[in-house]
Protein backbone atom coordinates (compact mmCIF):
# COMPACT_ATOMS: atom_id res chain seq x y z
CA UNK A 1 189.36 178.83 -86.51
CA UNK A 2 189.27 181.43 -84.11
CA UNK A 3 190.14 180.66 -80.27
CA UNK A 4 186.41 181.41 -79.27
CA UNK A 5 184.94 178.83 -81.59
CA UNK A 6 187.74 175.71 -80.31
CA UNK A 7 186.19 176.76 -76.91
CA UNK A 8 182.73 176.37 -78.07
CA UNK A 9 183.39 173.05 -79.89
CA UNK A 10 184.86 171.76 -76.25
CA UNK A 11 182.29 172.71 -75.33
CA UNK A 12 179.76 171.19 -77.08
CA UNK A 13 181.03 167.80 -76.95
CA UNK A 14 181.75 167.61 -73.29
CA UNK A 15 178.14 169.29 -72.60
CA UNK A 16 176.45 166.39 -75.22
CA UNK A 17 178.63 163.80 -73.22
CA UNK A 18 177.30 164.75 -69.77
CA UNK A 19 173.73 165.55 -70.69
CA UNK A 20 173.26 161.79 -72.45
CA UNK A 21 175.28 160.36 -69.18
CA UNK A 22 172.99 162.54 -66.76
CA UNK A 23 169.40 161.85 -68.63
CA UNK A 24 170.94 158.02 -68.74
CA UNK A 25 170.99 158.24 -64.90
CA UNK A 26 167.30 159.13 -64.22
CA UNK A 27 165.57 156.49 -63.20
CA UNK A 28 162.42 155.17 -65.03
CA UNK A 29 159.26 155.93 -64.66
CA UNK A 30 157.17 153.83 -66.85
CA UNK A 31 155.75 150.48 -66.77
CA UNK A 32 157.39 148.95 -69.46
CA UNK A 33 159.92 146.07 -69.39
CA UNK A 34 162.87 148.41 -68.04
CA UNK A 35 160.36 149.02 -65.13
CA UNK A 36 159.76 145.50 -64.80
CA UNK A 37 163.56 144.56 -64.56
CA UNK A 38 163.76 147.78 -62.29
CA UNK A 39 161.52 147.35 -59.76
CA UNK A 40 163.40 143.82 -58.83
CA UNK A 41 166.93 145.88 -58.06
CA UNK A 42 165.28 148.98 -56.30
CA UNK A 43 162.41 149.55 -54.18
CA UNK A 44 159.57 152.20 -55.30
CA UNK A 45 160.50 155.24 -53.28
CA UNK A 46 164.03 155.87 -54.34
CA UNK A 47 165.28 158.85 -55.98
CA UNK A 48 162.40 160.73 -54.78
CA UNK A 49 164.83 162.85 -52.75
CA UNK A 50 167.09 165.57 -52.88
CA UNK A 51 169.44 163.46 -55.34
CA UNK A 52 166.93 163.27 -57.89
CA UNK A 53 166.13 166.73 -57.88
CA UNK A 54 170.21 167.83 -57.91
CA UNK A 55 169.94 165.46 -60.93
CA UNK A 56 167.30 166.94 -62.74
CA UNK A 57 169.31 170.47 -62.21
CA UNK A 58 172.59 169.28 -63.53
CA UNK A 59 170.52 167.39 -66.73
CA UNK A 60 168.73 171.18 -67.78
CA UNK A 61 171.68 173.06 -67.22
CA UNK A 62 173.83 170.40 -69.25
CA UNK A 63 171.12 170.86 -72.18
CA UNK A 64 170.95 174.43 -71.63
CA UNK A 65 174.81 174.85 -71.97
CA UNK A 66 174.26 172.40 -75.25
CA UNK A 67 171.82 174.63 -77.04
CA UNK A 68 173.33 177.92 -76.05
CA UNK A 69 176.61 176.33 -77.38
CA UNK A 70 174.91 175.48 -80.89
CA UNK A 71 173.11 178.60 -81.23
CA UNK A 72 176.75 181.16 -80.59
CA UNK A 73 178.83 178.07 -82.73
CA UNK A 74 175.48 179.06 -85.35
CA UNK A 75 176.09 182.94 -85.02
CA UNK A 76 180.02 182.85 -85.07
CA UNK A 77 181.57 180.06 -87.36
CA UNK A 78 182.44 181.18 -90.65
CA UNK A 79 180.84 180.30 -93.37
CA UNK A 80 181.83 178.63 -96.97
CA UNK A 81 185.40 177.51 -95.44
CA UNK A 82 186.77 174.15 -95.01
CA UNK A 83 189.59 173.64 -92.48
């Protein structure tokens, strides 16, 4: 394995970590049963700030570092070879 393709698998894994953390952060929006254990902790206007947007940056350009990562791993691995 080529030194371009360990840096893509690092990568890959540490982008997939921190966009699952980041879209775990967001807070709900819904009025199901997480919204009804929600709404006891937190009061209706938070994250509506500058915090949720920074959030909602870092989340797209996790997942865009993600799928870019798949598609060149896609393009460059070799094929038919184990290990």
């Amino acid at each position: 394995m080529n030194p371009l393709n360990i840096i893509l698998t690092v990568l890959l894994f540490l982008s997939g970590a921190l966009t699952v953390i980041l879209v775990l952060m967001h807070s709900g929006k819904g009025t199901g049963v997480s919204d009804m254990i929600a709404s006891s902790l937190y009061n209706s206007g938070t994250g509506s700030g500058v915090l949720e947007k920074n959030l909602n940056r870092l989340t797209v350009i996790t997942a865009t570092v993600f799928i870019v990562s798949i598609l060149v791993m896609a393009l460059t691995f070799p094929t038919g070879t184990l290990g």
